[in-house]
Protein backbone atom coordinates (compact mmCIF):
# COMPACT_ATOMS: atom_id res chain seq x y z
CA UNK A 1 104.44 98.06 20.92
CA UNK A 2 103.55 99.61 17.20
CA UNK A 3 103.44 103.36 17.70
CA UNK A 4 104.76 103.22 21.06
CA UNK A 5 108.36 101.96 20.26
CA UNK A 6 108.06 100.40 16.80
CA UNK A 7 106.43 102.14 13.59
CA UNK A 8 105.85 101.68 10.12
CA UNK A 9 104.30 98.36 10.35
CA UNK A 10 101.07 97.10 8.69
CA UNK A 11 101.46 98.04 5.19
CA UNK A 12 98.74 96.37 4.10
CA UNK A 13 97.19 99.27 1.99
CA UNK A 14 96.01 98.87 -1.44
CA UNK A 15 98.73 100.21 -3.49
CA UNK A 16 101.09 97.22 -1.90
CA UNK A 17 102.58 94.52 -4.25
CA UNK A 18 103.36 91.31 -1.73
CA UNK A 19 104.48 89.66 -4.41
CA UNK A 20 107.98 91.62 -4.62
CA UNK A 21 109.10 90.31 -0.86
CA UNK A 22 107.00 87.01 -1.85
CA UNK A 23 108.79 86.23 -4.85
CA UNK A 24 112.50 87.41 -3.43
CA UNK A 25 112.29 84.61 -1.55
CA UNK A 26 111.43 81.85 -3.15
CA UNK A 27 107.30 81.62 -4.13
CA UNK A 28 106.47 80.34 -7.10
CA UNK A 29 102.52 81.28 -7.06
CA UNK A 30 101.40 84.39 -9.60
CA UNK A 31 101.85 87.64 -8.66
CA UNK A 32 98.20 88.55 -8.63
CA UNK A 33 97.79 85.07 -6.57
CA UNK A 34 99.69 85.68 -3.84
CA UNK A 35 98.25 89.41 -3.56
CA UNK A 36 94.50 87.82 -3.64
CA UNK A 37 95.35 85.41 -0.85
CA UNK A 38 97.11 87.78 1.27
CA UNK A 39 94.64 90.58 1.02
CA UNK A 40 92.13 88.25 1.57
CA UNK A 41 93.55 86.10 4.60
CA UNK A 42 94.75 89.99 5.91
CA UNK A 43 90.51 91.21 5.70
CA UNK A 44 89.55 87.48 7.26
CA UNK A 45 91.99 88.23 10.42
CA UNK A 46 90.53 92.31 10.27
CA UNK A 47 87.42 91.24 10.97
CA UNK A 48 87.74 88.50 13.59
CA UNK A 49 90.57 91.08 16.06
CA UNK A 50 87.38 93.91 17.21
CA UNK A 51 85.49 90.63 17.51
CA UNK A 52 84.90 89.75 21.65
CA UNK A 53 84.16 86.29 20.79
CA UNK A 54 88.17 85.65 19.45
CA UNK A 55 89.70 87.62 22.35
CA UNK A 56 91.22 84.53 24.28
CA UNK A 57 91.37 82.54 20.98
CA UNK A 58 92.32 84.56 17.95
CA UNK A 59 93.41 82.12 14.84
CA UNK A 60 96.84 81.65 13.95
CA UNK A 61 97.85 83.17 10.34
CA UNK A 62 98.15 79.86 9.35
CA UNK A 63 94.49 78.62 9.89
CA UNK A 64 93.51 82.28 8.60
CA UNK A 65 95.45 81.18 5.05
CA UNK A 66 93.90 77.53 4.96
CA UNK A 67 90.65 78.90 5.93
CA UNK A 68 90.67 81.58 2.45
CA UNK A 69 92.90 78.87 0.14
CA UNK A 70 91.67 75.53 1.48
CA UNK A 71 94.16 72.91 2.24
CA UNK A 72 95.36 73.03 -1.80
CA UNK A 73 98.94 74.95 -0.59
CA UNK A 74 101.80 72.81 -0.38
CA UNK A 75 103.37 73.30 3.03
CA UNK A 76 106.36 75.32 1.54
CA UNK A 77 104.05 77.74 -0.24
CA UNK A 78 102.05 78.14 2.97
CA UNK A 79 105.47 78.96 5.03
CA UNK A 80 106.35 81.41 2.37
CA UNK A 81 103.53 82.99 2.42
CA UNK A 82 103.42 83.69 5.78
CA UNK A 83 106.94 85.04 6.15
CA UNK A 84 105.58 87.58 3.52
CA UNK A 85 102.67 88.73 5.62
CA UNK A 86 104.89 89.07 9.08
CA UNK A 87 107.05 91.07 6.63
CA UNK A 88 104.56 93.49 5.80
CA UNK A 89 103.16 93.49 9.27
CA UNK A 90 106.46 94.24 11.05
CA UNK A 91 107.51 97.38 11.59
CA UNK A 92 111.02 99.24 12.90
CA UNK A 93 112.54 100.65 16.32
CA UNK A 94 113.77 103.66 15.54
CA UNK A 95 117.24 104.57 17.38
CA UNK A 96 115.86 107.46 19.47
CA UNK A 97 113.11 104.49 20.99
CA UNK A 98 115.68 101.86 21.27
CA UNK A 99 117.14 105.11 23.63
CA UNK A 100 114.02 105.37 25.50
CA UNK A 101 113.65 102.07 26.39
CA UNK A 102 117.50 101.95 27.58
CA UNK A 103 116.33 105.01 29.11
CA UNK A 104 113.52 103.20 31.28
CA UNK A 105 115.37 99.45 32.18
CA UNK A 106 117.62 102.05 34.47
CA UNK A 107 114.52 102.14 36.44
CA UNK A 108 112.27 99.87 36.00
CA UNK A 109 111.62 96.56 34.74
CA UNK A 110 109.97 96.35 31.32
CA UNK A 111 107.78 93.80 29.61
CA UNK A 112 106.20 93.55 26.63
CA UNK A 113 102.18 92.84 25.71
CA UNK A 114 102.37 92.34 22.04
CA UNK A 115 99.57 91.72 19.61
CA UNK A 116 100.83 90.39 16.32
CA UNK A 117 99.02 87.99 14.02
CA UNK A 118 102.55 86.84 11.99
CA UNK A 119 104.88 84.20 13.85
CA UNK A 120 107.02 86.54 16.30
CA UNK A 121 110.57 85.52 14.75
CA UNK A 122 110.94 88.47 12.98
CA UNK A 123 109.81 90.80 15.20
CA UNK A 124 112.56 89.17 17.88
CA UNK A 125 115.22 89.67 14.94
CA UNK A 126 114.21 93.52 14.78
CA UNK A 127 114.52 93.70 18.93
CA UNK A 128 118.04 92.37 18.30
CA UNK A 129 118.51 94.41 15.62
CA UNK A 130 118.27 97.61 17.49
CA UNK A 131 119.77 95.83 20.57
CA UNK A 132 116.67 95.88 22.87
CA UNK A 133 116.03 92.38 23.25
CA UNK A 134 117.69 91.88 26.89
CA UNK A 135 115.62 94.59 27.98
CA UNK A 136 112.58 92.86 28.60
CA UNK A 137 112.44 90.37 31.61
CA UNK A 138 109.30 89.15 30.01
CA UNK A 139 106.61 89.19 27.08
CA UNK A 140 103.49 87.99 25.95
CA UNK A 141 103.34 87.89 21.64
CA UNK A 142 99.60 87.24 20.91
CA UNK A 143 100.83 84.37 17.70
CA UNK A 144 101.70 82.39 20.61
CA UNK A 145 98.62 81.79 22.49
CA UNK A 146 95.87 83.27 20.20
CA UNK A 147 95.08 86.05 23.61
CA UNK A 148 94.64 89.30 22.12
CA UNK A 149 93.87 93.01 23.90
CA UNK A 150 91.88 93.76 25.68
CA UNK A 151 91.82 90.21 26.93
CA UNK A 152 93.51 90.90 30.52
CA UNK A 153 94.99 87.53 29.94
CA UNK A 154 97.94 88.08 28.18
CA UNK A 155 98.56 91.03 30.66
CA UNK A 156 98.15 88.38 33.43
CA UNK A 157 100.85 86.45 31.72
CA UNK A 158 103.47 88.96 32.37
CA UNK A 159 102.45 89.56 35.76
CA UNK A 160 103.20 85.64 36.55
CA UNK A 161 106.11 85.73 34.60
CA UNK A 162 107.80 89.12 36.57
CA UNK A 163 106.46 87.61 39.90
CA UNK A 164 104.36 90.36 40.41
CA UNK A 165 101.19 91.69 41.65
CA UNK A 166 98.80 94.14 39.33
CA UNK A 167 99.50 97.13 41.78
CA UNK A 168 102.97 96.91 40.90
CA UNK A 169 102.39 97.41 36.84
CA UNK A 170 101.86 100.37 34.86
CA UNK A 171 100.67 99.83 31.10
CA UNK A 172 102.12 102.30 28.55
CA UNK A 173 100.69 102.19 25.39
CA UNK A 174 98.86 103.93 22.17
CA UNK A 175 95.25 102.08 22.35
CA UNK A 176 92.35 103.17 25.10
CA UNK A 177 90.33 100.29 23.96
CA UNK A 178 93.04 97.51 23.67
CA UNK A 179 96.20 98.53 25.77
CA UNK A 180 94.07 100.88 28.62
CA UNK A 181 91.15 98.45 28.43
CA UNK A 182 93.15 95.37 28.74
CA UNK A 183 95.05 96.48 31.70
CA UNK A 184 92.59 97.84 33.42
CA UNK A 185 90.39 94.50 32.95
CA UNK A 186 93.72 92.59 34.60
CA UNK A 187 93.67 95.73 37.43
CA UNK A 188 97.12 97.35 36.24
CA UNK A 189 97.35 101.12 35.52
CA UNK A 190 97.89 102.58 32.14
CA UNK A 191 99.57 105.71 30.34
CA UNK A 192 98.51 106.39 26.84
CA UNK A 193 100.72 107.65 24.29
CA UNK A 194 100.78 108.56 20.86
CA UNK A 195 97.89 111.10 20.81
CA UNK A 196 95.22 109.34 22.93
CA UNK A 197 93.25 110.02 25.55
CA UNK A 198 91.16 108.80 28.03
CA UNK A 199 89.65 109.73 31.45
CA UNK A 200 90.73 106.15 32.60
CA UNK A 201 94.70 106.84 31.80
CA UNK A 202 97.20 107.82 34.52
CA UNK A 203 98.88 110.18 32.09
CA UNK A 204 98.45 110.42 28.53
CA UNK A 205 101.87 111.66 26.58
CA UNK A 206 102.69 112.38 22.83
CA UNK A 207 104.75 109.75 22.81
CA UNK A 208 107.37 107.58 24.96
CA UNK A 209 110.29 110.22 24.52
CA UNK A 210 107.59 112.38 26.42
CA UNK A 211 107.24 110.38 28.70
CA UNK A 212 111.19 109.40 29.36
CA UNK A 213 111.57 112.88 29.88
CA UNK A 214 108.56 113.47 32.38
CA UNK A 215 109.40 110.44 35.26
């Protein structure tokens, strides 16, 4: 999903103030608090996702907060706190992608293989935002189950969900060691976008308005 059809997400740099979004809606910690707890609960989750050992169970945000702050949040702090790191972690469809993907339900059926580490609600408010949520007939979002890429299992998911066999899939996405290696561990074909390459890909594409225009 991020820089295939959504973009701008993970600002998690270190000129970012989370306590602006924090605050807005409701927190009542510091400001330099909630920027310790978020930058530190963001570098706990960094280093666990290239980790093989958390592949089929990656920790939720929640247990990643606990697990910096200890079990001293209240359970409204700890809610708020979250919504302000999905926030920063969620990015935007831009109009020309919501397009493409219109573009590609005409002829085939799309799912979606989603690592996040936030709840997904907001990223399903953003599909219905820019009116794309009916066109997926089914999705795995890594919060749910903890099964992160290149894990096959989430792409396994799908393929039980659509009904469908592996030979039947193709995998387009922007990462040859998560999206490519991930579908090819679950035996599905992939097409890289975004700038990668890889010997392994089908087709590798600038990016999915490249590819709309080359099937």
């Amino acid at each position: 999903m991020n820089s295939t059809f959504m973009f701008g997400e993970d600002r998690f740099g270190d000129s970012e103030d989370f306590s602006v979004y924090y605050l807005k809606i409701g927190g009542t910690l510091q400001v330099g608090e909630v920027n310790r707890i978020i930058r530190a609960t963001y570098r706990y989750l960094e280093a666990r996702y290239p980790d093989e050992n958390y592949r089929n169970s990656f920790p939720s945000l929640e247990r990643a907060i606990l697990e910096v702050v200890g079990e001293t949040l209240d359970r409204t702090e700890v809610e708020t706190i979250i919504e302000t790191f999905a926030f920063h972690e969620l990015g935007y469809i831009p109009d020309e992608y919501s397009a493409a993907l219109y573009e590609l339900r005409q002829r085939f059926t799309l799912a979606a293989v989603v690592d996040i580490w936030s709840p997904k609600k907001l990223w399903l408010k953003e599909f219905e935002r820019a009116s794309v949520s009916g066109l997926f007939s089914a999705a795995s979002f890594s919060s749910d189950h903890g099964m992160v890429k290149p894990s096959p299992k989430p792409f396994e998911l799908v393929l039980s969900q659509l009904g469908i066999s592996a030979s039947e899939a193709i995998m387009v996405g922007d990462s040859p060691r998560r999206d490519l290696g991930g579908a090819k561990s679950a035996g599905i074909d992939c097409i890289l976008v975004g700038g990668a390459t890889h010997p392994d890909a089908l087709k590798c594409v600038d990016n999915l308005l490249q590819l709309c225009s080359a099937i």
